[in-house]
PDB file of N, CA and C in Angstrom:
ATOM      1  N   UNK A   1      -0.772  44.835 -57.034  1.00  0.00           N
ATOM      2  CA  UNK A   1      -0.820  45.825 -55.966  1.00  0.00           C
ATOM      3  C   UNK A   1       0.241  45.498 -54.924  1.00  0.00           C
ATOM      4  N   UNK A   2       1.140  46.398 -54.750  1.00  0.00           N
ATOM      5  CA  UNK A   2       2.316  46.286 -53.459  1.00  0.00           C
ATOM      6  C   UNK A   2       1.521  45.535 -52.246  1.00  0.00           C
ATOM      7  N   UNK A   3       0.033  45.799 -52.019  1.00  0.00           N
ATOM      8  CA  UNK A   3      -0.164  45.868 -50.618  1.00  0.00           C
ATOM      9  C   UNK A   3      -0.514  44.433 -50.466  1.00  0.00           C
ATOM     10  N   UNK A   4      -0.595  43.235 -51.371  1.00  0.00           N
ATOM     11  CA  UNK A   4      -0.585  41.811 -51.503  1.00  0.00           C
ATOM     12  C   UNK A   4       0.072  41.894 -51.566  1.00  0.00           C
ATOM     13  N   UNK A   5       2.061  42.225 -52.014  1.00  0.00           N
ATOM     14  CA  UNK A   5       2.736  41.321 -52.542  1.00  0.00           C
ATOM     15  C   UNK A   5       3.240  40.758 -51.019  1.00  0.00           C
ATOM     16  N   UNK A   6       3.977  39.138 -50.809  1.00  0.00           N
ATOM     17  CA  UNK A   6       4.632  38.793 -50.309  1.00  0.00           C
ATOM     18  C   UNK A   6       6.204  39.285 -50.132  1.00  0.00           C
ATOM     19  N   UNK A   7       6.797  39.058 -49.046  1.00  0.00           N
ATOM     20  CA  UNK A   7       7.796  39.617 -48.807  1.00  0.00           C
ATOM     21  C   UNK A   7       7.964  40.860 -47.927  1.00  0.00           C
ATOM     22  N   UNK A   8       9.056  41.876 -48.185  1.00  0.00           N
ATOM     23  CA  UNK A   8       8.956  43.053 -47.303  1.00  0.00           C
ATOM     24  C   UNK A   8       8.155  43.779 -47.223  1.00  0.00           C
ATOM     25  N   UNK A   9       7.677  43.788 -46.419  1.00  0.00           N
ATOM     26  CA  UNK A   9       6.572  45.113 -46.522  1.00  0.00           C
ATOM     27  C   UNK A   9       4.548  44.489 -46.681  1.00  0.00           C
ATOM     28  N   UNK A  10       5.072  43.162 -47.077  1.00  0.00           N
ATOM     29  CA  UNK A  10       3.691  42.601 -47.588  1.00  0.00           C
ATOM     30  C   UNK A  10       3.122  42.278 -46.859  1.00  0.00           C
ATOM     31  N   UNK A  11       1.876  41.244 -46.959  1.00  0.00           N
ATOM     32  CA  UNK A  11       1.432  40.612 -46.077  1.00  0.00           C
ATOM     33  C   UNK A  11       1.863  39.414 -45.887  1.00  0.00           C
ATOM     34  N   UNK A  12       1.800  39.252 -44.498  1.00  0.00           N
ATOM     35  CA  UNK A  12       2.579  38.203 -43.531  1.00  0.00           C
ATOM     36  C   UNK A  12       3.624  38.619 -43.512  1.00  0.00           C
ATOM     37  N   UNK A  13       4.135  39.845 -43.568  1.00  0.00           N
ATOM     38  CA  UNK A  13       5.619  40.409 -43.185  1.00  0.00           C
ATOM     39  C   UNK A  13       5.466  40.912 -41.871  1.00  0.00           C
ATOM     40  N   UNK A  14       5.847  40.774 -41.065  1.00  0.00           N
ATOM     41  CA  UNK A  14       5.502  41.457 -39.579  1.00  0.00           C
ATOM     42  C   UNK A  14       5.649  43.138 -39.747  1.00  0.00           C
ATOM     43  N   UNK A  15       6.820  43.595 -40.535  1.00  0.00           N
ATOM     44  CA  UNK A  15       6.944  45.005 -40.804  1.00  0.00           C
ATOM     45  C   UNK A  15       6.070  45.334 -41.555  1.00  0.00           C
ATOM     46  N   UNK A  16       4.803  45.145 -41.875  1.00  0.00           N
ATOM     47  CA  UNK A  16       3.495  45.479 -42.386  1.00  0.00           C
ATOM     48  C   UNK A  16       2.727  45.724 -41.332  1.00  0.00           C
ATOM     49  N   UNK A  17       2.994  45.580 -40.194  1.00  0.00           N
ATOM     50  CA  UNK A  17       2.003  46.034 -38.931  1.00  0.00           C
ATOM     51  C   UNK A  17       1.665  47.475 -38.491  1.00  0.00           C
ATOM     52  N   UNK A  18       0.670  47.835 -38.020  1.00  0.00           N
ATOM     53  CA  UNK A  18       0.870  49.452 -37.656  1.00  0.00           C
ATOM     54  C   UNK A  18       1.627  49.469 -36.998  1.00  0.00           C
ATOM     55  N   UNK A  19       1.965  48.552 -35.968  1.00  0.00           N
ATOM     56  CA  UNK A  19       3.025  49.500 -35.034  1.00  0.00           C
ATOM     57  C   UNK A  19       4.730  49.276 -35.826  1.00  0.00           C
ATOM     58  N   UNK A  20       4.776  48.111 -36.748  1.00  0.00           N
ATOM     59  CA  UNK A  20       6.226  48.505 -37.368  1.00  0.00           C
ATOM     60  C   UNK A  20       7.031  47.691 -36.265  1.00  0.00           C
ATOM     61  N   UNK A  21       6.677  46.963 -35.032  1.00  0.00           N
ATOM     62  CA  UNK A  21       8.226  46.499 -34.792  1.00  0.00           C
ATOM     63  C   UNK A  21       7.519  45.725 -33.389  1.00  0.00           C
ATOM     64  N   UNK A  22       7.809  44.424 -33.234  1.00  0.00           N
ATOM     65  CA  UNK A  22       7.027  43.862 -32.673  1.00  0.00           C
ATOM     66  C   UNK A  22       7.849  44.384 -31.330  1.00  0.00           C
ATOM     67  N   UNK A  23       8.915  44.892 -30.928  1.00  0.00           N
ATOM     68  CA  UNK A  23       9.446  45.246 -29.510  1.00  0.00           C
ATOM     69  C   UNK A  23       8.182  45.671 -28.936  1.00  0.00           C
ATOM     70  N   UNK A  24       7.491  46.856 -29.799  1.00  0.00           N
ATOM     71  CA  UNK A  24       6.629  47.765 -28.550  1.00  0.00           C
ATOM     72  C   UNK A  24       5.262  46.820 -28.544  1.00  0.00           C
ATOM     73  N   UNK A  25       5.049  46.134 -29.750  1.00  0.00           N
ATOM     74  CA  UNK A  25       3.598  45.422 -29.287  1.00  0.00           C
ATOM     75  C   UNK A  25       3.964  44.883 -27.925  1.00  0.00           C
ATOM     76  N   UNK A  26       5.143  44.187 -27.327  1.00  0.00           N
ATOM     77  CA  UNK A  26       5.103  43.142 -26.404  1.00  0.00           C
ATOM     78  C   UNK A  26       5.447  44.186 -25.163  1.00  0.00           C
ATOM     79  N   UNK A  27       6.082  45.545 -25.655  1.00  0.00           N
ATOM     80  CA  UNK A  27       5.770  46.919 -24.466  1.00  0.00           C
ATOM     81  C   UNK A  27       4.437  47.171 -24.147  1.00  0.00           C
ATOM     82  N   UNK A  28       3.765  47.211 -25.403  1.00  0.00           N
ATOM     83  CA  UNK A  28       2.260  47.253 -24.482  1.00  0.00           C
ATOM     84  C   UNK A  28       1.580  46.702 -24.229  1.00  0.00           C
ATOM     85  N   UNK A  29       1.739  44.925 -24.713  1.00  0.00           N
ATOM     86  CA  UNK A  29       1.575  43.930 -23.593  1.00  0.00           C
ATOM     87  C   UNK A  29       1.477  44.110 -22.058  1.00  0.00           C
ATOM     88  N   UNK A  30       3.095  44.144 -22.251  1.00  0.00           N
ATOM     89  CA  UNK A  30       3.215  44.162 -20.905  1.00  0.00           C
ATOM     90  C   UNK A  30       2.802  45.286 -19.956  1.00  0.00           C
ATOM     91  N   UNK A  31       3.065  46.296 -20.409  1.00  0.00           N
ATOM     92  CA  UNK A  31       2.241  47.701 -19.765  1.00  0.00           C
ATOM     93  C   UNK A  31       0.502  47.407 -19.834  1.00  0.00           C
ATOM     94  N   UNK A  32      -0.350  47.045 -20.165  1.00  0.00           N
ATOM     95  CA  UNK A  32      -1.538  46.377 -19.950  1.00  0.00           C
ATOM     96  C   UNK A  32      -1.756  45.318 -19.092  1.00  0.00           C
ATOM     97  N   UNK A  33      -0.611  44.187 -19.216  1.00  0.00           N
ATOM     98  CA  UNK A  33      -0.745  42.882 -18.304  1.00  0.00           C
ATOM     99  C   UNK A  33      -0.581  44.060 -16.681  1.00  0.00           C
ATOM    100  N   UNK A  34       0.315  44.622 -16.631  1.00  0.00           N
ATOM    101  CA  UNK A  34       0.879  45.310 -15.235  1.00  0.00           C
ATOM    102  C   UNK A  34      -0.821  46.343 -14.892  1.00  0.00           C
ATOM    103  N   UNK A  35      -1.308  46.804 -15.581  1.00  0.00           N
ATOM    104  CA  UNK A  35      -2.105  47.735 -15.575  1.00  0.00           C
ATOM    105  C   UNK A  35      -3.239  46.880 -14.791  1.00  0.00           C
ATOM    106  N   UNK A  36      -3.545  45.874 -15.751  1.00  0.00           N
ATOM    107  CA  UNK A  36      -4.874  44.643 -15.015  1.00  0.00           C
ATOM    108  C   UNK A  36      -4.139  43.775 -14.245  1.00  0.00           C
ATOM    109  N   UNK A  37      -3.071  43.456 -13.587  1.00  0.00           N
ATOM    110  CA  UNK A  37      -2.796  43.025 -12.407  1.00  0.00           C
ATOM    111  C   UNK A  37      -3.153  44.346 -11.311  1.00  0.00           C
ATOM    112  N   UNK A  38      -2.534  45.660 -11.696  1.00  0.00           N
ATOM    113  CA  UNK A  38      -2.866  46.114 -10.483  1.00  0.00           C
ATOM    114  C   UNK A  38      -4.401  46.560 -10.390  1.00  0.00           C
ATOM    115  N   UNK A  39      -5.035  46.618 -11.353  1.00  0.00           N
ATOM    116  CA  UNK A  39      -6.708  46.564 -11.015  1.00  0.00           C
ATOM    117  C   UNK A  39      -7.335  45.136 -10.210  1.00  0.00           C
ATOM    118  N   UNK A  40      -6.768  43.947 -10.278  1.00  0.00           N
ATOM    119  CA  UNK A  40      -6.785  42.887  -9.851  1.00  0.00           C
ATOM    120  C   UNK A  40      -6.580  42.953  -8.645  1.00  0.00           C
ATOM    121  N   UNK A  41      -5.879  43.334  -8.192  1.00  0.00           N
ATOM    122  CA  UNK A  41      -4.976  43.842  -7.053  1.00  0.00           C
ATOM    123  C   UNK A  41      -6.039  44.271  -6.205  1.00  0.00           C
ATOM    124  N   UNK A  42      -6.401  45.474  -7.017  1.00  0.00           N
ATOM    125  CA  UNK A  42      -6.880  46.458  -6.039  1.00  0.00           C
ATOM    126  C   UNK A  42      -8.426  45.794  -5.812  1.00  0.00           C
ATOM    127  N   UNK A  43      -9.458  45.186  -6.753  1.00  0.00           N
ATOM    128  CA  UNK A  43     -10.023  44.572  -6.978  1.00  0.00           C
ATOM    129  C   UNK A  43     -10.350  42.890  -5.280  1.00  0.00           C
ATOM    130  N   UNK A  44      -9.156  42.543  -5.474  1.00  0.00           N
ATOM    131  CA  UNK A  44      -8.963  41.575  -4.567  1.00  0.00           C
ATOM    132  C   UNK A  44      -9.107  42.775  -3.088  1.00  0.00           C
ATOM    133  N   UNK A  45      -8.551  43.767  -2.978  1.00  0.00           N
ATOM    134  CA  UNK A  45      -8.452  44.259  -1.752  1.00  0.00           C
ATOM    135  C   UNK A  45      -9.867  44.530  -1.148  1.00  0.00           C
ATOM    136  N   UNK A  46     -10.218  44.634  -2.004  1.00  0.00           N
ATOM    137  CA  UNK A  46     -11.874  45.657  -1.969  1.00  0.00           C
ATOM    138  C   UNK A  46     -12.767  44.312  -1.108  1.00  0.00           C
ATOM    139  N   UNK A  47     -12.860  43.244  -1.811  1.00  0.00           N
ATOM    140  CA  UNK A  47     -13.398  42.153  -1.630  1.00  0.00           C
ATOM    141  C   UNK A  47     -12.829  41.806  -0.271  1.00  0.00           C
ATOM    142  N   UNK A  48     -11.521  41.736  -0.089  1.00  0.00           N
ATOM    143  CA  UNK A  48     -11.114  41.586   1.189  1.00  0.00           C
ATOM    144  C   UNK A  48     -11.747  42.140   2.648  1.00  0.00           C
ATOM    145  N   UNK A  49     -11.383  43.459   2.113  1.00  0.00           N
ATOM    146  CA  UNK A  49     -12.283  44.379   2.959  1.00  0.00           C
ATOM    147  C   UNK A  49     -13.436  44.274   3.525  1.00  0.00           C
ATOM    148  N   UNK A  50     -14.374  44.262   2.625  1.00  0.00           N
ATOM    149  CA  UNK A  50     -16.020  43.727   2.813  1.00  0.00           C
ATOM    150  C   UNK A  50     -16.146  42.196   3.473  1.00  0.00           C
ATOM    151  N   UNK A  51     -15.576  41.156   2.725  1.00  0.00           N
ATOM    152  CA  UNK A  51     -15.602  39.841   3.712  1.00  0.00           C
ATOM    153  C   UNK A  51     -15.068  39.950   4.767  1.00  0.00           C
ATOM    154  N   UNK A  52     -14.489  40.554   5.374  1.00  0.00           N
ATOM    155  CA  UNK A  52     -13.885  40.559   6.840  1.00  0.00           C
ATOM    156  C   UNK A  52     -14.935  40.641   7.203  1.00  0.00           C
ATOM    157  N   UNK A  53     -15.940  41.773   6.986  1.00  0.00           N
ATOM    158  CA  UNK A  53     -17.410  42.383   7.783  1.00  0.00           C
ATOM    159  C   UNK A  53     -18.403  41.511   8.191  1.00  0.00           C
ATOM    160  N   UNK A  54     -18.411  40.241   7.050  1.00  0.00           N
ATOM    161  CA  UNK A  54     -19.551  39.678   6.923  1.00  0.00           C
ATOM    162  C   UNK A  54     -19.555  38.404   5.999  1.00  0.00           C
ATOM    163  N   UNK A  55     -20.150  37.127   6.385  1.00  0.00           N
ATOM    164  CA  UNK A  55     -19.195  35.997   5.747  1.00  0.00           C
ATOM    165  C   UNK A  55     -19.924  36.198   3.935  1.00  0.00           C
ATOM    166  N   UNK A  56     -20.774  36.635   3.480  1.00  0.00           N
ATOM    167  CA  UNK A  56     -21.112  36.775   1.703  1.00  0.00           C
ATOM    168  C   UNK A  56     -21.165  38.126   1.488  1.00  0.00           C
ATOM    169  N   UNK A  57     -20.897  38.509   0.216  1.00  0.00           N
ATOM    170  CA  UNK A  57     -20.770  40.340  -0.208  1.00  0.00           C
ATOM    171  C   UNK A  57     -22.144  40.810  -0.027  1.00  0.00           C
ATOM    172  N   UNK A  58     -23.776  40.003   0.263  1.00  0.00           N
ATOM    173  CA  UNK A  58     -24.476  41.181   0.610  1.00  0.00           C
ATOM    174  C   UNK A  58     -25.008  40.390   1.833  1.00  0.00           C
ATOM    175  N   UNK A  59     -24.269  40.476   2.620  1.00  0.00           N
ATOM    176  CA  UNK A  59     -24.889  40.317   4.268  1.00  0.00           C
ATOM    177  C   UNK A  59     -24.760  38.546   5.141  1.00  0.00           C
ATOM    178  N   UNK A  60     -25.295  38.421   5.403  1.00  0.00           N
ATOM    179  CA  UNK A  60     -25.307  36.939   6.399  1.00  0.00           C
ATOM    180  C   UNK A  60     -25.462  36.043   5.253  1.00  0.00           C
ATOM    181  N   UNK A  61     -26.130  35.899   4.314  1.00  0.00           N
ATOM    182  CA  UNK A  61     -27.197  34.666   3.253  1.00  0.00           C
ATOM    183  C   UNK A  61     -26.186  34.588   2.003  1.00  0.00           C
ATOM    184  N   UNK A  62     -26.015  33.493   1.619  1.00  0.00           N
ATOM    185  CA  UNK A  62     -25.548  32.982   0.026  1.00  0.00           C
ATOM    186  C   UNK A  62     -26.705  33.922  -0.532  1.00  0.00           C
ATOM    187  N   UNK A  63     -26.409  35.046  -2.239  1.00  0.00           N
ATOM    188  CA  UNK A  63     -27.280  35.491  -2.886  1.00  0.00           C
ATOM    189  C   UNK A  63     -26.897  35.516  -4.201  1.00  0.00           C
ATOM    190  N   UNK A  64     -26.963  36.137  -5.324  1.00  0.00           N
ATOM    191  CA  UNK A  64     -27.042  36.487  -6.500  1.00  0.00           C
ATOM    192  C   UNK A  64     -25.530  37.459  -6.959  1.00  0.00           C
ATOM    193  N   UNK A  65     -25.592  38.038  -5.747  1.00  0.00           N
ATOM    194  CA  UNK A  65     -24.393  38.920  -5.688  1.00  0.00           C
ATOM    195  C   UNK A  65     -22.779  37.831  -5.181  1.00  0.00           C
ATOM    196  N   UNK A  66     -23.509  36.693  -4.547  1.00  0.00           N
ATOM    197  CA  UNK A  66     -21.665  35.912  -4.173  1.00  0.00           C
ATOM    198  C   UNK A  66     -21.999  35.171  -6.120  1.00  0.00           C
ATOM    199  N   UNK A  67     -22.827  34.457  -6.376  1.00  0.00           N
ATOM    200  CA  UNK A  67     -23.012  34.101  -7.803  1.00  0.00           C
ATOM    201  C   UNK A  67     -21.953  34.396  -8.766  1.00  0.00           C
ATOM    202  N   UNK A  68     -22.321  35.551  -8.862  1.00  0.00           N
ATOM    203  CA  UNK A  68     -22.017  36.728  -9.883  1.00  0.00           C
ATOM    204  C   UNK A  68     -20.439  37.034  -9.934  1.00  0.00           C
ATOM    205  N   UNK A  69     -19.745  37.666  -8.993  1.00  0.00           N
ATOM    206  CA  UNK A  69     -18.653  38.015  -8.096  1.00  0.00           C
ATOM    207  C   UNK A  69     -17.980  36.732  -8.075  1.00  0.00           C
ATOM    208  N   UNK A  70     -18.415  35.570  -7.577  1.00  0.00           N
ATOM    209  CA  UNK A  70     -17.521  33.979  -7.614  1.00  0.00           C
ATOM    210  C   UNK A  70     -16.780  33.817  -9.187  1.00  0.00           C
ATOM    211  N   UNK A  71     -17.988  34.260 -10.335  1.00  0.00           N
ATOM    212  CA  UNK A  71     -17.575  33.362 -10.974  1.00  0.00           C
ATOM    213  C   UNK A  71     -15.934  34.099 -11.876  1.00  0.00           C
ATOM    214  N   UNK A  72     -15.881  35.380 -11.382  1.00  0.00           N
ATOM    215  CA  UNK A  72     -14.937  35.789 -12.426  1.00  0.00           C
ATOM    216  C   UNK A  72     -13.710  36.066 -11.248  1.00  0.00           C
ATOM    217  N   UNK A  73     -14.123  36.432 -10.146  1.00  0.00           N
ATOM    218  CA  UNK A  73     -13.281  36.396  -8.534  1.00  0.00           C
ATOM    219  C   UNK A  73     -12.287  35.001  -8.532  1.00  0.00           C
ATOM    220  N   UNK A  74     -12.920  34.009  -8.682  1.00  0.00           N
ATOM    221  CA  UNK A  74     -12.304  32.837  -8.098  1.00  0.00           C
ATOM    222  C   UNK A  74     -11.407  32.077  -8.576  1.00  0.00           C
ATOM    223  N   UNK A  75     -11.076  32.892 -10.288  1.00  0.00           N
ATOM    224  CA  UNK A  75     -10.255  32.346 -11.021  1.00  0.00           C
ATOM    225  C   UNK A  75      -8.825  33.173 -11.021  1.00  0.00           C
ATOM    226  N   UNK A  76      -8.847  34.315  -9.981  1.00  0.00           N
ATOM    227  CA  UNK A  76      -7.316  35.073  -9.849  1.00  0.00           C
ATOM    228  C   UNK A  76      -6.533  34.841  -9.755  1.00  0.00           C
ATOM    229  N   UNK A  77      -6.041  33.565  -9.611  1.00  0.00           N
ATOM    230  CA  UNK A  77      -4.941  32.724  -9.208  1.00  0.00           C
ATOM    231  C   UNK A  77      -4.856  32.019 -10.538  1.00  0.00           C
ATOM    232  N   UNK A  78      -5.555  32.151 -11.706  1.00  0.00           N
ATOM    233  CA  UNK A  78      -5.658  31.578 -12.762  1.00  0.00           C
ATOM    234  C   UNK A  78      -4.863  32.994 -13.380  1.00  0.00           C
ATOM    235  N   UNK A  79      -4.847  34.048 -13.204  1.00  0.00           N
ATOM    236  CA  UNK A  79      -4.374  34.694 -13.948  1.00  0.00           C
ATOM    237  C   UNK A  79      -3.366  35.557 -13.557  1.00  0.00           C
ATOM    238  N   UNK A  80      -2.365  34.469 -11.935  1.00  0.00           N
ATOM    239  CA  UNK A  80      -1.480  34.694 -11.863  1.00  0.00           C
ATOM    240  C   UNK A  80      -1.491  35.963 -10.405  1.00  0.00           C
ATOM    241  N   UNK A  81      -2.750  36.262 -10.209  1.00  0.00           N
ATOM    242  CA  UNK A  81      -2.568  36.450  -8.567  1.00  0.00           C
ATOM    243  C   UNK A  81      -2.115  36.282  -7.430  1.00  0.00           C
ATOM    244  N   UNK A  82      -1.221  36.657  -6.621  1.00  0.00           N
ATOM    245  CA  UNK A  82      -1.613  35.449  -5.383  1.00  0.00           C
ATOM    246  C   UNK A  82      -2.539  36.026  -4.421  1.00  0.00           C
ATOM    247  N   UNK A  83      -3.162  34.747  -3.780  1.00  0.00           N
ATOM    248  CA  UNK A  83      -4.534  35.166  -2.581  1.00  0.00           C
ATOM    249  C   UNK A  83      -3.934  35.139  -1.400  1.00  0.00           C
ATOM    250  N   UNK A  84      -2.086  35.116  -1.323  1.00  0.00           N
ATOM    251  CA  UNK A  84      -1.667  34.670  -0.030  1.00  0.00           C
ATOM    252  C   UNK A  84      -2.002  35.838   1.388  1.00  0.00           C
ATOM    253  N   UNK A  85      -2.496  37.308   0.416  1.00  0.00           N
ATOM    254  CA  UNK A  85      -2.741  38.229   1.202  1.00  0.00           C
ATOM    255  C   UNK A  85      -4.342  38.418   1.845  1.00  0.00           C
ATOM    256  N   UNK A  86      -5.268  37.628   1.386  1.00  0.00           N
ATOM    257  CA  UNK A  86      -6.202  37.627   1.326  1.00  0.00           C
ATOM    258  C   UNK A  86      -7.366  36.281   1.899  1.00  0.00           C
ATOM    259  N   UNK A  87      -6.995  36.538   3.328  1.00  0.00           N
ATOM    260  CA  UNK A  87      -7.190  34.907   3.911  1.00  0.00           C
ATOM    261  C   UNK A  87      -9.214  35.359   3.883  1.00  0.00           C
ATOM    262  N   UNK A  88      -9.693  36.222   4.127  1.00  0.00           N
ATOM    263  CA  UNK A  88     -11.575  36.423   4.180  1.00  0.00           C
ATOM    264  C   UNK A  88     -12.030  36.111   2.856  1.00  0.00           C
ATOM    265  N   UNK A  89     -11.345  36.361   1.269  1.00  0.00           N
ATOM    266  CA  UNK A  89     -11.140  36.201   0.419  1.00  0.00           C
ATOM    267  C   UNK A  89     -11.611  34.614  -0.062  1.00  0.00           C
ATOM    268  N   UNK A  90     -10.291  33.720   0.734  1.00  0.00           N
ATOM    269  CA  UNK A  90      -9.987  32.316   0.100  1.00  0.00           C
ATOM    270  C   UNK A  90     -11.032  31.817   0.927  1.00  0.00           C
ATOM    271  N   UNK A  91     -11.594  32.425   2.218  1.00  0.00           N
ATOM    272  CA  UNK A  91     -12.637  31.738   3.149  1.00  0.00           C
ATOM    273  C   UNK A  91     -14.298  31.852   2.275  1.00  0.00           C
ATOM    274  N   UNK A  92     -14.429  33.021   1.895  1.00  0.00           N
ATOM    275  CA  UNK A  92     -15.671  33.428   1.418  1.00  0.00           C
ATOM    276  C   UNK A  92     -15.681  32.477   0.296  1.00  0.00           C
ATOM    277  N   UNK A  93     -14.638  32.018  -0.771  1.00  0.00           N
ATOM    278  CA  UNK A  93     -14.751  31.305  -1.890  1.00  0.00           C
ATOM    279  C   UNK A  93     -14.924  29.483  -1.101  1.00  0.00           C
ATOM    280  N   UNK A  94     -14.321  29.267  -0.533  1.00  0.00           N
ATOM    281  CA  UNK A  94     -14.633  28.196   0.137  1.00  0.00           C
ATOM    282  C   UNK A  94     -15.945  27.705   0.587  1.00  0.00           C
ATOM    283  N   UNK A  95     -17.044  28.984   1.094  1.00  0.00           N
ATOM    284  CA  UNK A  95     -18.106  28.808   1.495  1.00  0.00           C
ATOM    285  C   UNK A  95     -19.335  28.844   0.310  1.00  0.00           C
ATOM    286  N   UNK A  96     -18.478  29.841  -0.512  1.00  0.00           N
ATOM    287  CA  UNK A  96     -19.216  29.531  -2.102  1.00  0.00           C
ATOM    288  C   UNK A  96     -19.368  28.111  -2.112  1.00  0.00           C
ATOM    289  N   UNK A  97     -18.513  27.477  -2.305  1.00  0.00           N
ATOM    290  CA  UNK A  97     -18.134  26.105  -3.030  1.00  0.00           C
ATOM    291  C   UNK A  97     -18.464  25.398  -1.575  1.00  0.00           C
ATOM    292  N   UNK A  98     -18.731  25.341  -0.886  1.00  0.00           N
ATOM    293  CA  UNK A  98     -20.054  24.225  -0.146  1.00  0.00           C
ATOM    294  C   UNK A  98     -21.163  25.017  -0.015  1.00  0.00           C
ATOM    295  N   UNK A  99     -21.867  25.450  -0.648  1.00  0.00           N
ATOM    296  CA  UNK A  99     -23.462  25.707  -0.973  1.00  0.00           C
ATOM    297  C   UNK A  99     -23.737  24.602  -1.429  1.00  0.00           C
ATOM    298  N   UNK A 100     -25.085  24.136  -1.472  1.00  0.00           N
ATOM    299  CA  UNK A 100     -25.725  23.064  -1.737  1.00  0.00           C
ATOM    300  C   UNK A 100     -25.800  23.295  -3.353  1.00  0.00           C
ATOM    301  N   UNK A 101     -25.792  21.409  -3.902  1.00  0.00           N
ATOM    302  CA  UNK A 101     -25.429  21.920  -5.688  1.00  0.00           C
ATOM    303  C   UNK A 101     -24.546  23.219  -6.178  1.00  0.00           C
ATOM    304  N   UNK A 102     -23.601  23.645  -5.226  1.00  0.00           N
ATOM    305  CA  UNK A 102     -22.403  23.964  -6.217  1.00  0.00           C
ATOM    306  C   UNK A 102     -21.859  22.945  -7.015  1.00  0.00           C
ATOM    307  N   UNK A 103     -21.725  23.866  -8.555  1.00  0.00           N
ATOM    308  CA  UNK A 103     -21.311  23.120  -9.487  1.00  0.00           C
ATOM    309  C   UNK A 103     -20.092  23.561  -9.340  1.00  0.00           C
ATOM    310  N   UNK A 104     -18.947  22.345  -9.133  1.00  0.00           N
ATOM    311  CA  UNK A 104     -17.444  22.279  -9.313  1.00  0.00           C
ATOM    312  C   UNK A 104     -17.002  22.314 -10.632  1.00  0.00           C
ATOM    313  N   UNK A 105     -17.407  21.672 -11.337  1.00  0.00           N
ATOM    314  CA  UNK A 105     -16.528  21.406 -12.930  1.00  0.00           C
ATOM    315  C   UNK A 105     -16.773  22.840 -13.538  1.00  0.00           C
ATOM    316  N   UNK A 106     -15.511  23.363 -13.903  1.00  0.00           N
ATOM    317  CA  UNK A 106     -15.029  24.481 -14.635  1.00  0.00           C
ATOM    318  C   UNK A 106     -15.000  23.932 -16.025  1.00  0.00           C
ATOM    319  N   UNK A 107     -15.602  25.061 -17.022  1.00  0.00           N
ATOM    320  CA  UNK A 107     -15.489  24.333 -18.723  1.00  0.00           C
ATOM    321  C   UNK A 107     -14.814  25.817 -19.254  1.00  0.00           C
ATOM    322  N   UNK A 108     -13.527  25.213 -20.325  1.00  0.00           N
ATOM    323  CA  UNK A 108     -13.430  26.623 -20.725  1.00  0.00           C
ATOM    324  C   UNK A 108     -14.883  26.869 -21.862  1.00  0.00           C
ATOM    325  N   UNK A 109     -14.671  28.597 -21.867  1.00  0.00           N
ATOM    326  CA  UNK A 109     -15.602  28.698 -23.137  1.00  0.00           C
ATOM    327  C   UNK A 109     -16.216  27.777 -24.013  1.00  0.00           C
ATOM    328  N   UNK A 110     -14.940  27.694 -24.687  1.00  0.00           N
ATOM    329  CA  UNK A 110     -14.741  27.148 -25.849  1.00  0.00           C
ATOM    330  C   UNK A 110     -15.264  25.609 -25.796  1.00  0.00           C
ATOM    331  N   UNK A 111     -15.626  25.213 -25.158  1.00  0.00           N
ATOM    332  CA  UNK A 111     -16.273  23.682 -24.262  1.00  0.00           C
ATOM    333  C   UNK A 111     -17.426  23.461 -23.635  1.00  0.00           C
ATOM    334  N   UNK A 112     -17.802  24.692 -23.530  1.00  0.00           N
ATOM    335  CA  UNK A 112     -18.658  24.361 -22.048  1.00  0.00           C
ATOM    336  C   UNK A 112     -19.838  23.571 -22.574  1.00  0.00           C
ATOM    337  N   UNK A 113     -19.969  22.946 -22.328  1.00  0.00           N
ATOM    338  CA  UNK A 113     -21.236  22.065 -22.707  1.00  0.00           C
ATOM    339  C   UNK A 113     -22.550  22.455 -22.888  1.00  0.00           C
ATOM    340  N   UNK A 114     -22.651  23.354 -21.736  1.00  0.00           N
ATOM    341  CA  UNK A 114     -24.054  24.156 -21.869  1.00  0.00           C
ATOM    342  C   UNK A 114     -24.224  25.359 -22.875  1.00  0.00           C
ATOM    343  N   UNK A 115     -23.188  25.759 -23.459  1.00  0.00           N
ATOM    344  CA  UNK A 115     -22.876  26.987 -23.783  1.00  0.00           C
ATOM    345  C   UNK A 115     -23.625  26.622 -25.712  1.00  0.00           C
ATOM    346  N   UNK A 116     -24.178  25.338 -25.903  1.00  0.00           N
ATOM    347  CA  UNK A 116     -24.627  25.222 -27.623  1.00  0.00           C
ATOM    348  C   UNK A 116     -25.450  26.076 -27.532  1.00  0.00           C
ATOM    349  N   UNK A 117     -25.727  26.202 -29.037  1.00  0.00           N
ATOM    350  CA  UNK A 117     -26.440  27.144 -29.578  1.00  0.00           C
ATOM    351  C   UNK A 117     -26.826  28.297 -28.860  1.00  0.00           C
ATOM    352  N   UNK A 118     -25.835  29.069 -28.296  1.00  0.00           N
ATOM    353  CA  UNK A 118     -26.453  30.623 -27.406  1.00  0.00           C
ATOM    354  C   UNK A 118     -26.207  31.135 -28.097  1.00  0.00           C
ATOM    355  N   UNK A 119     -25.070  31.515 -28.880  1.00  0.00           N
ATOM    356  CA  UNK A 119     -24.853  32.394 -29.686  1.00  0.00           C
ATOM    357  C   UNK A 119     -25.371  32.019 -31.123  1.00  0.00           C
ATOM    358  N   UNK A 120     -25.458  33.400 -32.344  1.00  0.00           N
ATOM    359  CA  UNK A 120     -26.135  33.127 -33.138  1.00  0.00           C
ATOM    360  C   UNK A 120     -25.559  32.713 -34.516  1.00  0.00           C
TER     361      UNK A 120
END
């Protein structure tokens, strides 16, 4: 069958891909990377906004809602953000991280220690 053979057209030929030409895969890379930076963006602003008001996202008290919001918020600078616009932002994460028993150590996924047997 052509559609095993090795070589042109085969498998592990890159010109066997749907899109045919790796230029545009890395076009719509990048048109996606740009797309979720500026949701990031806008994302960070929002948060900005609201912490100015009030030092946690639901009112005076550490709750469920800074929890939640910390844990995927605080890594933006991990994915190439900067927070330099966003000083209520870097303050509110700061106050995260002195709550009593905040856990500091970050695990990726693929590590996390706690993470055995959850999945099936």
């Amino acid at each position: 069958m052509a559609a095993f053979r090795t070589g042109a057209g085969g498998i592990g030929d890159w010109r066997a891909t749907p899109l045919g030409d790796d230029r545009q895969a890395v076009a719509s890379c990048a048109r996606a990377g740009r797309e979720q930076a500026r949701r990031g963006t806008r994302t960070l602003g929002i948060l900005e906004h609201e912490l100015a008001a009030r030092p946690f996202l639901a009112g005076d008290t550490y709750t469920i809602a800074d929890m939640a919001v910390f844990a995927y918020a605080s890594r933006a600078r991990e994915a190439g953000l900067s927070l330099d616009a966003y000083p209520h932002f870097r303050a509110w994460i700061a106050r995260v991280e002195a709550q009593p028993d905040f856990l500091a150590a970050m695990h990726p996924y693929a590590i996390d220690p706690h993470s055995v047997n959850e999945l099936p």
